[in-house]
Each structure stands twice: as structure tokens, then as C-alpha cells.
PDB file of N, CA and C in Angstrom:
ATOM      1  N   UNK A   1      -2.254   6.389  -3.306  1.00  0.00           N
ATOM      2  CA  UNK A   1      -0.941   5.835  -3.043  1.00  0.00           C
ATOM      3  C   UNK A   1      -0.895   5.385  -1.585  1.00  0.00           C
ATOM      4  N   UNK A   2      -0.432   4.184  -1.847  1.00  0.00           N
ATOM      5  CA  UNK A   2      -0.141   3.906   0.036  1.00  0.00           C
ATOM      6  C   UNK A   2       1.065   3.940   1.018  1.00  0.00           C
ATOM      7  N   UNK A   3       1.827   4.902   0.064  1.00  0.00           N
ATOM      8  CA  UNK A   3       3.115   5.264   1.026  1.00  0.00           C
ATOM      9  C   UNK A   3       2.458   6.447   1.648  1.00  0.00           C
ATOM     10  N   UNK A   4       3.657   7.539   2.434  1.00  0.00           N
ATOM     11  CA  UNK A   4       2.960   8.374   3.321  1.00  0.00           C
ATOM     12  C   UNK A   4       2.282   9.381   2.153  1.00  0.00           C
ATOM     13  N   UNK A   5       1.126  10.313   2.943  1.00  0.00           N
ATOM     14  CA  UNK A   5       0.311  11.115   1.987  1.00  0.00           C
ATOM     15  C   UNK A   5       0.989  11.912   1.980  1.00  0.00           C
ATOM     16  N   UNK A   6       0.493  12.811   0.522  1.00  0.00           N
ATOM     17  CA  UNK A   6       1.361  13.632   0.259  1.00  0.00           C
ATOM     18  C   UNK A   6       1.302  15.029   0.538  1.00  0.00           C
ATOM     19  N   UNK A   7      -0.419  15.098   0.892  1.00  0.00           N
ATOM     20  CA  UNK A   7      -0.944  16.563   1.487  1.00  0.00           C
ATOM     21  C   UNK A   7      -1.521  16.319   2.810  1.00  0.00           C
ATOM     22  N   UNK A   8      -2.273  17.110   3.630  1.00  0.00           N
ATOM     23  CA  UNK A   8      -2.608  16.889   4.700  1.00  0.00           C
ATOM     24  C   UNK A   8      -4.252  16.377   4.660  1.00  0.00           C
ATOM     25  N   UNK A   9      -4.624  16.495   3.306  1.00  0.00           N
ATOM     26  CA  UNK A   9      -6.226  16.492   3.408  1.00  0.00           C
ATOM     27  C   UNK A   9      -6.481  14.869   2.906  1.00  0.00           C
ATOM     28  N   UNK A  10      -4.938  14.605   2.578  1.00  0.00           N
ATOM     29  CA  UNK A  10      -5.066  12.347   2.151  1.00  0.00           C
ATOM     30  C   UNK A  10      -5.109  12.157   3.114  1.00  0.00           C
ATOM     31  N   UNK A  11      -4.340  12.183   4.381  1.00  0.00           N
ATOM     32  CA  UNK A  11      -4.279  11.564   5.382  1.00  0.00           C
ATOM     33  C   UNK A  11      -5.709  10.729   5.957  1.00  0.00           C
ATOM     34  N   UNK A  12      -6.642  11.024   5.854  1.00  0.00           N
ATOM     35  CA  UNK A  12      -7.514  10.425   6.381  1.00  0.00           C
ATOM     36  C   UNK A  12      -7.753   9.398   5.462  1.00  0.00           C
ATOM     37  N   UNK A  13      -7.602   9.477   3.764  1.00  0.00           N
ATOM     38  CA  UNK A  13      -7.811   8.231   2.748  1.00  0.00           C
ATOM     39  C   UNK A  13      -7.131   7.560   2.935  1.00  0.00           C
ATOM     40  N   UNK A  14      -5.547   7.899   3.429  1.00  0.00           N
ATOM     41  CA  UNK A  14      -4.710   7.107   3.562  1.00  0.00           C
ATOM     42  C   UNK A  14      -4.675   6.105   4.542  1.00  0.00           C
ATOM     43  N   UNK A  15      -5.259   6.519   5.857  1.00  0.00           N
ATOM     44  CA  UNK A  15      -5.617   5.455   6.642  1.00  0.00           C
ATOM     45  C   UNK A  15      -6.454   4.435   6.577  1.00  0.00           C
ATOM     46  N   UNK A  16      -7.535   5.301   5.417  1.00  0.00           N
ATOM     47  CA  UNK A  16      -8.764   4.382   5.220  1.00  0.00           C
ATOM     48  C   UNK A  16      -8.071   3.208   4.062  1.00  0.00           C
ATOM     49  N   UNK A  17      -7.326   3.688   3.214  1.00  0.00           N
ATOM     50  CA  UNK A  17      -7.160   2.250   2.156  1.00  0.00           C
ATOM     51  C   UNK A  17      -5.986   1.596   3.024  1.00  0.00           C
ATOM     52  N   UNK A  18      -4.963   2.045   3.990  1.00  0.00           N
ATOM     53  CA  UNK A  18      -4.068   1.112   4.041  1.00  0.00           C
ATOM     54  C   UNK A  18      -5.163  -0.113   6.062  1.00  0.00           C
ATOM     55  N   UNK A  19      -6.013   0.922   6.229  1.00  0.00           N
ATOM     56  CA  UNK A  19      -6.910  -0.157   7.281  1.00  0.00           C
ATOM     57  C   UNK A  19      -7.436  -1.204   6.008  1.00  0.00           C
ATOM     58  N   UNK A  20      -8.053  -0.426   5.678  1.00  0.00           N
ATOM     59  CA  UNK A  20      -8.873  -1.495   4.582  1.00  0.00           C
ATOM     60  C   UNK A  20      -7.721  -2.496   4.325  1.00  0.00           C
ATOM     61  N   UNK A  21      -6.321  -2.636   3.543  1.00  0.00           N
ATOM     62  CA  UNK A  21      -5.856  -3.818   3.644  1.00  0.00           C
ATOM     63  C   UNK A  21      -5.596  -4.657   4.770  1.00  0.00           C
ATOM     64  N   UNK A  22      -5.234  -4.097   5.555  1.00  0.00           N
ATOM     65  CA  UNK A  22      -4.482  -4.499   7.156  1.00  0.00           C
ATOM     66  C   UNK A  22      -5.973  -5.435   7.788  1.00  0.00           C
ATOM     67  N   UNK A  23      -7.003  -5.184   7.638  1.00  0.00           N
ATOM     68  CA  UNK A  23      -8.228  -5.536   7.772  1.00  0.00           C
ATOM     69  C   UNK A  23      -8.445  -6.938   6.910  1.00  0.00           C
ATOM     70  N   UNK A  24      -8.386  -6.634   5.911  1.00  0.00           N
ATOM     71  CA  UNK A  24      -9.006  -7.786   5.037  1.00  0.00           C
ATOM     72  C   UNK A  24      -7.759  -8.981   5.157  1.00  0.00           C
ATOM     73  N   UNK A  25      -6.462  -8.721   5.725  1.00  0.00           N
ATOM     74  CA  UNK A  25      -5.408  -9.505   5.570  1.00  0.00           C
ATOM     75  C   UNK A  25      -6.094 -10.202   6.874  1.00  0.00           C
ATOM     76  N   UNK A  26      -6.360  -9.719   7.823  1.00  0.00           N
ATOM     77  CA  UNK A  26      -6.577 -10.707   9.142  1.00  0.00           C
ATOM     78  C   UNK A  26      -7.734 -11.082   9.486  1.00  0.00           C
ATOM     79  N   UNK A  27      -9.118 -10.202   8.848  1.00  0.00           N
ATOM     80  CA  UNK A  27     -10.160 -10.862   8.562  1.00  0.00           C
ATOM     81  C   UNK A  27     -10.852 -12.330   7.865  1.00  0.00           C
ATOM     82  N   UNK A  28     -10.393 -11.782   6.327  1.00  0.00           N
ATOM     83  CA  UNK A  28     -10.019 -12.807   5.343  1.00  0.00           C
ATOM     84  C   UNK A  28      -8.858 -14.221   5.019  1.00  0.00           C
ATOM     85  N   UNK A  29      -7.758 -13.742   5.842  1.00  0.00           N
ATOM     86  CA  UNK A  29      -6.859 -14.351   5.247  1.00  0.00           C
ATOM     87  C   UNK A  29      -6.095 -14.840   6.659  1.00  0.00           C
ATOM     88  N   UNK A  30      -6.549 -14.530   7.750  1.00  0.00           N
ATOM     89  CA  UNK A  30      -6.152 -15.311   8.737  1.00  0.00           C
ATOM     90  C   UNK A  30      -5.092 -14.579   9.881  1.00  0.00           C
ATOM     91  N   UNK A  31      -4.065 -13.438   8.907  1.00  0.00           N
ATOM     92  CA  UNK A  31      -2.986 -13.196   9.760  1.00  0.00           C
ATOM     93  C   UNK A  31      -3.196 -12.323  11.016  1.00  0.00           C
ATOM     94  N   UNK A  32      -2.268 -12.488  12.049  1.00  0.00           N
ATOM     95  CA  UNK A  32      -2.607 -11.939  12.912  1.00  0.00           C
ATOM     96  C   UNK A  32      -2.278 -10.215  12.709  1.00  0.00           C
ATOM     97  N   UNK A  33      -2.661  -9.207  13.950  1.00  0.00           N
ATOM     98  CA  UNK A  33      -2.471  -8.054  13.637  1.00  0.00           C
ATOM     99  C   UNK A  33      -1.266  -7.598  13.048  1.00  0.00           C
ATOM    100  N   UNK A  34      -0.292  -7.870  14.016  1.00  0.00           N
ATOM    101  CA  UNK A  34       0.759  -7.827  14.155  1.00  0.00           C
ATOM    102  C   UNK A  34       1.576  -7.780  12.521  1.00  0.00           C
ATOM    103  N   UNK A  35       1.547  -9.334  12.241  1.00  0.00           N
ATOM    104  CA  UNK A  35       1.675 -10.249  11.067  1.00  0.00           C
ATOM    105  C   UNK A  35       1.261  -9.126   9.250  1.00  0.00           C
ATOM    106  N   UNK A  36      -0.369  -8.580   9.557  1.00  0.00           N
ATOM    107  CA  UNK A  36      -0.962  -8.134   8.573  1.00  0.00           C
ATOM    108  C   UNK A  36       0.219  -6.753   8.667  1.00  0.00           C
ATOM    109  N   UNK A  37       0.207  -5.813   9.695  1.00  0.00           N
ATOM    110  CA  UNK A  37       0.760  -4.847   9.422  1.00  0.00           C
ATOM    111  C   UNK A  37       2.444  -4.827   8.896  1.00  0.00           C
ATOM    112  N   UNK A  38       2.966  -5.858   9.268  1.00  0.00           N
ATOM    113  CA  UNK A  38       4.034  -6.186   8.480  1.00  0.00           C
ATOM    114  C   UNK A  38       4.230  -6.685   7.043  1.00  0.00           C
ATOM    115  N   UNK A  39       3.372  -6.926   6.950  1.00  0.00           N
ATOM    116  CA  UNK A  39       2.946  -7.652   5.070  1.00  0.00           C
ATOM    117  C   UNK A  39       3.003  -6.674   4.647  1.00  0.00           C
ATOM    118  N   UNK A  40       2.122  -5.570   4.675  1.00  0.00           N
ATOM    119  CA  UNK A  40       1.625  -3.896   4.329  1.00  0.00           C
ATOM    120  C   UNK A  40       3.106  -3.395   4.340  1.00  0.00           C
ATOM    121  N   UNK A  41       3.608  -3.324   5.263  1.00  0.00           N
ATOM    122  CA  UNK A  41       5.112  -2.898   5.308  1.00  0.00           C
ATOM    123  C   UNK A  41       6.159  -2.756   4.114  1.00  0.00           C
ATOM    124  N   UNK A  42       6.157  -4.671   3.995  1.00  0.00           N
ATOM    125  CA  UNK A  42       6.974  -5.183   3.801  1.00  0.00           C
ATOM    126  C   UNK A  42       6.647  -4.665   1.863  1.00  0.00           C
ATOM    127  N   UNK A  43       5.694  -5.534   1.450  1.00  0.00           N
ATOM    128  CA  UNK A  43       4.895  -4.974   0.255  1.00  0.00           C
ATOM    129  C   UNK A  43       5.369  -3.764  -0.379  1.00  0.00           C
ATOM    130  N   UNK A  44       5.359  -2.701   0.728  1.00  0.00           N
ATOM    131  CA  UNK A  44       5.560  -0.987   0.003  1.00  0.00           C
ATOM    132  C   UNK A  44       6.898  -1.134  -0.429  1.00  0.00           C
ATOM    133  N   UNK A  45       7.750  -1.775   0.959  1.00  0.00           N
ATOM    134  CA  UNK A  45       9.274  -1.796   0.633  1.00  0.00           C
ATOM    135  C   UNK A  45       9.318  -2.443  -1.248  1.00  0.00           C
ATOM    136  N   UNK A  46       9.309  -3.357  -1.128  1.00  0.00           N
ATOM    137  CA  UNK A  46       9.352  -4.205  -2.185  1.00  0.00           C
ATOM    138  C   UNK A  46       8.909  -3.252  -3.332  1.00  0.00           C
ATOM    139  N   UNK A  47       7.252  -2.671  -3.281  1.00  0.00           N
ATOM    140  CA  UNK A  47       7.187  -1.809  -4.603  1.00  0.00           C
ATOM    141  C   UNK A  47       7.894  -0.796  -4.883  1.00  0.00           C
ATOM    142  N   UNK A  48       8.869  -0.206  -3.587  1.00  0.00           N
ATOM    143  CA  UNK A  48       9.439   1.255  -3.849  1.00  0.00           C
ATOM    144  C   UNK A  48      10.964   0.700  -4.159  1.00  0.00           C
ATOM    145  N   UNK A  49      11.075  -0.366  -4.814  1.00  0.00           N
ATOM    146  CA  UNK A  49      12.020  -1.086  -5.442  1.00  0.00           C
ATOM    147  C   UNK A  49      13.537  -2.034  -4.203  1.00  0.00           C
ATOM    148  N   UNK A  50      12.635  -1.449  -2.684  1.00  0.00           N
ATOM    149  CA  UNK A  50      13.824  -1.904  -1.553  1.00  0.00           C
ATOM    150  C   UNK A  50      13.686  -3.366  -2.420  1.00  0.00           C
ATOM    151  N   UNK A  51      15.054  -3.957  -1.887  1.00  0.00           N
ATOM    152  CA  UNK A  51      15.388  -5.815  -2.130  1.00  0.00           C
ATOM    153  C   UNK A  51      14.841  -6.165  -1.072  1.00  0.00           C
ATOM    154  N   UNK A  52      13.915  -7.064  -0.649  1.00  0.00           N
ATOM    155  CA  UNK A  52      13.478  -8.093   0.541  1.00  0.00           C
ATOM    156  C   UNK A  52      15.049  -9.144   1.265  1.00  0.00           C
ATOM    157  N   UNK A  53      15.219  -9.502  -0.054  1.00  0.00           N
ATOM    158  CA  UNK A  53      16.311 -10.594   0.083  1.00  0.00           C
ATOM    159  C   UNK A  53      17.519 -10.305  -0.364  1.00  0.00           C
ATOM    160  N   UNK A  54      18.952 -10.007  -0.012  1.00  0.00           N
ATOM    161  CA  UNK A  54      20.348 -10.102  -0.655  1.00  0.00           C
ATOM    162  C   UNK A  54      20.888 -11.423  -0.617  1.00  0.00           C
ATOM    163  N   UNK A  55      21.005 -11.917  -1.450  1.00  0.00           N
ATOM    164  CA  UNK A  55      22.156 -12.963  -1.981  1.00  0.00           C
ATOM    165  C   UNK A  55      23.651 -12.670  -1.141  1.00  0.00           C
ATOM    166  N   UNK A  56      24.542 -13.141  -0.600  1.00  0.00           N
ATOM    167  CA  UNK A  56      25.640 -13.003  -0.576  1.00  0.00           C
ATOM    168  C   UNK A  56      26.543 -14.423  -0.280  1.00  0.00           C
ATOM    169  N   UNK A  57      27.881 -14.478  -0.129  1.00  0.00           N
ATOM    170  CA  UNK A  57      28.709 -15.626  -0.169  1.00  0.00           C
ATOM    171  C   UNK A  57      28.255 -16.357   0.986  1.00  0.00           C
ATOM    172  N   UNK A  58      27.641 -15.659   1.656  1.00  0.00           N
ATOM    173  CA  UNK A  58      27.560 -16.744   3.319  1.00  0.00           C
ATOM    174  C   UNK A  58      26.107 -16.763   3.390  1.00  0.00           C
ATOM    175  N   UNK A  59      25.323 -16.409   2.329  1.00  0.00           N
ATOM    176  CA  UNK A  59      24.077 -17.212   2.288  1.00  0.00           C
ATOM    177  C   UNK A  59      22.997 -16.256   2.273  1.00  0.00           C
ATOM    178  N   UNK A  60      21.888 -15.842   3.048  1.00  0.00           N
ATOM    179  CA  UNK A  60      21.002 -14.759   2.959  1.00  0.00           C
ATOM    180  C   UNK A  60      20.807 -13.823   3.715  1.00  0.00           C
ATOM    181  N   UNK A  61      20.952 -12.534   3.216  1.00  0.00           N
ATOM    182  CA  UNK A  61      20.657 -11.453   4.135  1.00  0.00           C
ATOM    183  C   UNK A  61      19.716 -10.794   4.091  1.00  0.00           C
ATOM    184  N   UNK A  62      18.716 -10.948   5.152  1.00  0.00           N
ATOM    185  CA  UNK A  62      17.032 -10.235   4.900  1.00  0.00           C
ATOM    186  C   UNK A  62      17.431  -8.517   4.729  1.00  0.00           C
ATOM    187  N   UNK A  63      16.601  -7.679   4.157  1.00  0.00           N
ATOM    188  CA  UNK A  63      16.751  -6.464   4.092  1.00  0.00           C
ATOM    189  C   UNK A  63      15.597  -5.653   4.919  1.00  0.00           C
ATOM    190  N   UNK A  64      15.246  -6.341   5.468  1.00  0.00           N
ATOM    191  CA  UNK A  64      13.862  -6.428   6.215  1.00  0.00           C
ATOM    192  C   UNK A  64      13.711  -6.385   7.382  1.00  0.00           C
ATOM    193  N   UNK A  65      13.494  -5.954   8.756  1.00  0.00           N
ATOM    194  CA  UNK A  65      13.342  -6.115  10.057  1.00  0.00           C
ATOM    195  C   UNK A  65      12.985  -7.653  10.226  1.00  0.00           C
ATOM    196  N   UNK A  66      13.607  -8.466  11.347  1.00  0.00           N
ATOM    197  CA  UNK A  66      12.493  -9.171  10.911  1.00  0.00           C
ATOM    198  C   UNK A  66      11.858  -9.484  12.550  1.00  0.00           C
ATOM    199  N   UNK A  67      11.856  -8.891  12.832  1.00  0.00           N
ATOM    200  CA  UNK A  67      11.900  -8.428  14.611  1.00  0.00           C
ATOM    201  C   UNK A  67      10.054  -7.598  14.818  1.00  0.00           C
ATOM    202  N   UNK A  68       9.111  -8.358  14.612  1.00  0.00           N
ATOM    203  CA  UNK A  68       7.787  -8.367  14.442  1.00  0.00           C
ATOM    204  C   UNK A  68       7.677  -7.578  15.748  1.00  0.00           C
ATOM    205  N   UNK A  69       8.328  -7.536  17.045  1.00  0.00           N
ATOM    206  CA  UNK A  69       7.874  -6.873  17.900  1.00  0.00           C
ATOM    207  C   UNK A  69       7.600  -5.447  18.363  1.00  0.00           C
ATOM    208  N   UNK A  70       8.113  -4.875  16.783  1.00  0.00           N
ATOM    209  CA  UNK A  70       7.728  -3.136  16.939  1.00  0.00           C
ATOM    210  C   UNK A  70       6.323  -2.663  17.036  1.00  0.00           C
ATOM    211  N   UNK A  71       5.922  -3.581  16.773  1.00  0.00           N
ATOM    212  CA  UNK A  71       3.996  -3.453  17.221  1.00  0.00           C
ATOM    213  C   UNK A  71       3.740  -2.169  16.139  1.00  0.00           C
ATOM    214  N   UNK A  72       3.875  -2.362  14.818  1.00  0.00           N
ATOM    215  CA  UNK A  72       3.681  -1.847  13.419  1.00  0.00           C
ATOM    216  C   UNK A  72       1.708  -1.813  13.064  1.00  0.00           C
ATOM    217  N   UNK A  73       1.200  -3.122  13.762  1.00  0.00           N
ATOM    218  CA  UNK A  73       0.075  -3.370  13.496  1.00  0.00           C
ATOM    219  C   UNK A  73      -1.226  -1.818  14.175  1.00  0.00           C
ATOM    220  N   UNK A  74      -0.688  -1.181  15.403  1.00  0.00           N
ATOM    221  CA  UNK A  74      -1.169  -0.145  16.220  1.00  0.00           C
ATOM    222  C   UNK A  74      -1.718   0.984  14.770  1.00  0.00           C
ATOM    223  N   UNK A  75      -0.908   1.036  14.206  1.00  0.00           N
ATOM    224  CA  UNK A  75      -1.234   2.072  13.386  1.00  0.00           C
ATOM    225  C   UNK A  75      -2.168   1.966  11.789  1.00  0.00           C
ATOM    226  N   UNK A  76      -2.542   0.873  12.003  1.00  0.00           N
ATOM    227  CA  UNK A  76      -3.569   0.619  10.820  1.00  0.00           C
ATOM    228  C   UNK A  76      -4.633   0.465  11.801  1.00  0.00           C
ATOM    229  N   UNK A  77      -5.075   0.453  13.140  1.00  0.00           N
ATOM    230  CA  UNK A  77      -6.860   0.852  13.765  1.00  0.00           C
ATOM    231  C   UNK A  77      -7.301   1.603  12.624  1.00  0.00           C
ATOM    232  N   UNK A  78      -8.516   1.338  13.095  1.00  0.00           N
ATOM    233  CA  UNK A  78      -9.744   2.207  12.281  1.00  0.00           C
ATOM    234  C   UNK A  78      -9.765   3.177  13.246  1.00  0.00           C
ATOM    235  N   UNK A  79     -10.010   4.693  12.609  1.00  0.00           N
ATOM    236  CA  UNK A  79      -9.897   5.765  13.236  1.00  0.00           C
ATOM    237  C   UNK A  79     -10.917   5.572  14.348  1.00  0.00           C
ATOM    238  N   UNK A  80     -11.899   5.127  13.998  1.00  0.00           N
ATOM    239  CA  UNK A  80     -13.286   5.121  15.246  1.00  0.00           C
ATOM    240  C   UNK A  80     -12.901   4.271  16.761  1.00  0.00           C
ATOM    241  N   UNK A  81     -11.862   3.525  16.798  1.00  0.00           N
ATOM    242  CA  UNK A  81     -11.441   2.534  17.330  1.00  0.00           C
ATOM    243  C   UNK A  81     -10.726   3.273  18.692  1.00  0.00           C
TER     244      UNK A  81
END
């Protein structure tokens, strides 16, 4: 699972599969650090059923930070790093 682990002995898998995406997003696919660790973010929100997007009368309301400068990306390093 790639929300937080649930015992103390995932923690280390857990870093390893959510680097492994955060990795292949900016390796492979171009985005910057920053960028990848917000995708990862954003993604979990979305599967743990959060709305990304609200509809309302005056048009769209993100449900989402969208303020990239929390520097989110720091915490997907590879442990060796």
C-alpha cells in the first residue's frame, strides 16, 4: 500500500515503492522533482476517494494544494542519498 505504513518494519518498502514511482515519473516521464512528488500526492488523494475538483456556482474549486512550494518532492530520496 502506498499510503502511510502500517507497521514499523513497511516503512522501509514503503519508501522503496513510493521512490520507485517518484523516480520513474522524472526519469521516464520528464517531471520535475518537485512536480513527480505531487502527482504521488495527488494520486493517493484521489484513490482514498478525496475529490481533486468541486464543481460549484462560481466555477472550480481545486481540493488540492496547489501551492507546489512545500517541497513534497524531499521525501521520496532514495534512502542511500
Amino acid at each position: 500500500e502506498l499510503t502511510e505504513p502500517k507497521s514499523a518494519d513497511m516503512v522501509t518498502e514503503w519508501r522503496r515503492l513510493r521512490g520507485s514511482i517518484h523516480n520513474r515519473l522524472v526519469n521516464d516521464y520528464g517531471h520535475c522533482a518537485i512536480c513527480a512528488g505531487d502527482i504521488v500526492e495527488y494520486v493517493l488523494a484521489v484513490l482514498k476517494g478525496n475529490d481533486g475538483v468541486k464543481q460549484t456556482k462560481a466555477g472550480l474549486e481545486w481540493q488540492w494544494d496547489l501551492n507546489p512550494s512545500n517541497g513534497t518532492a524531499a521525501q521520496y530520496q532514495s534512502p542511500d542519498q
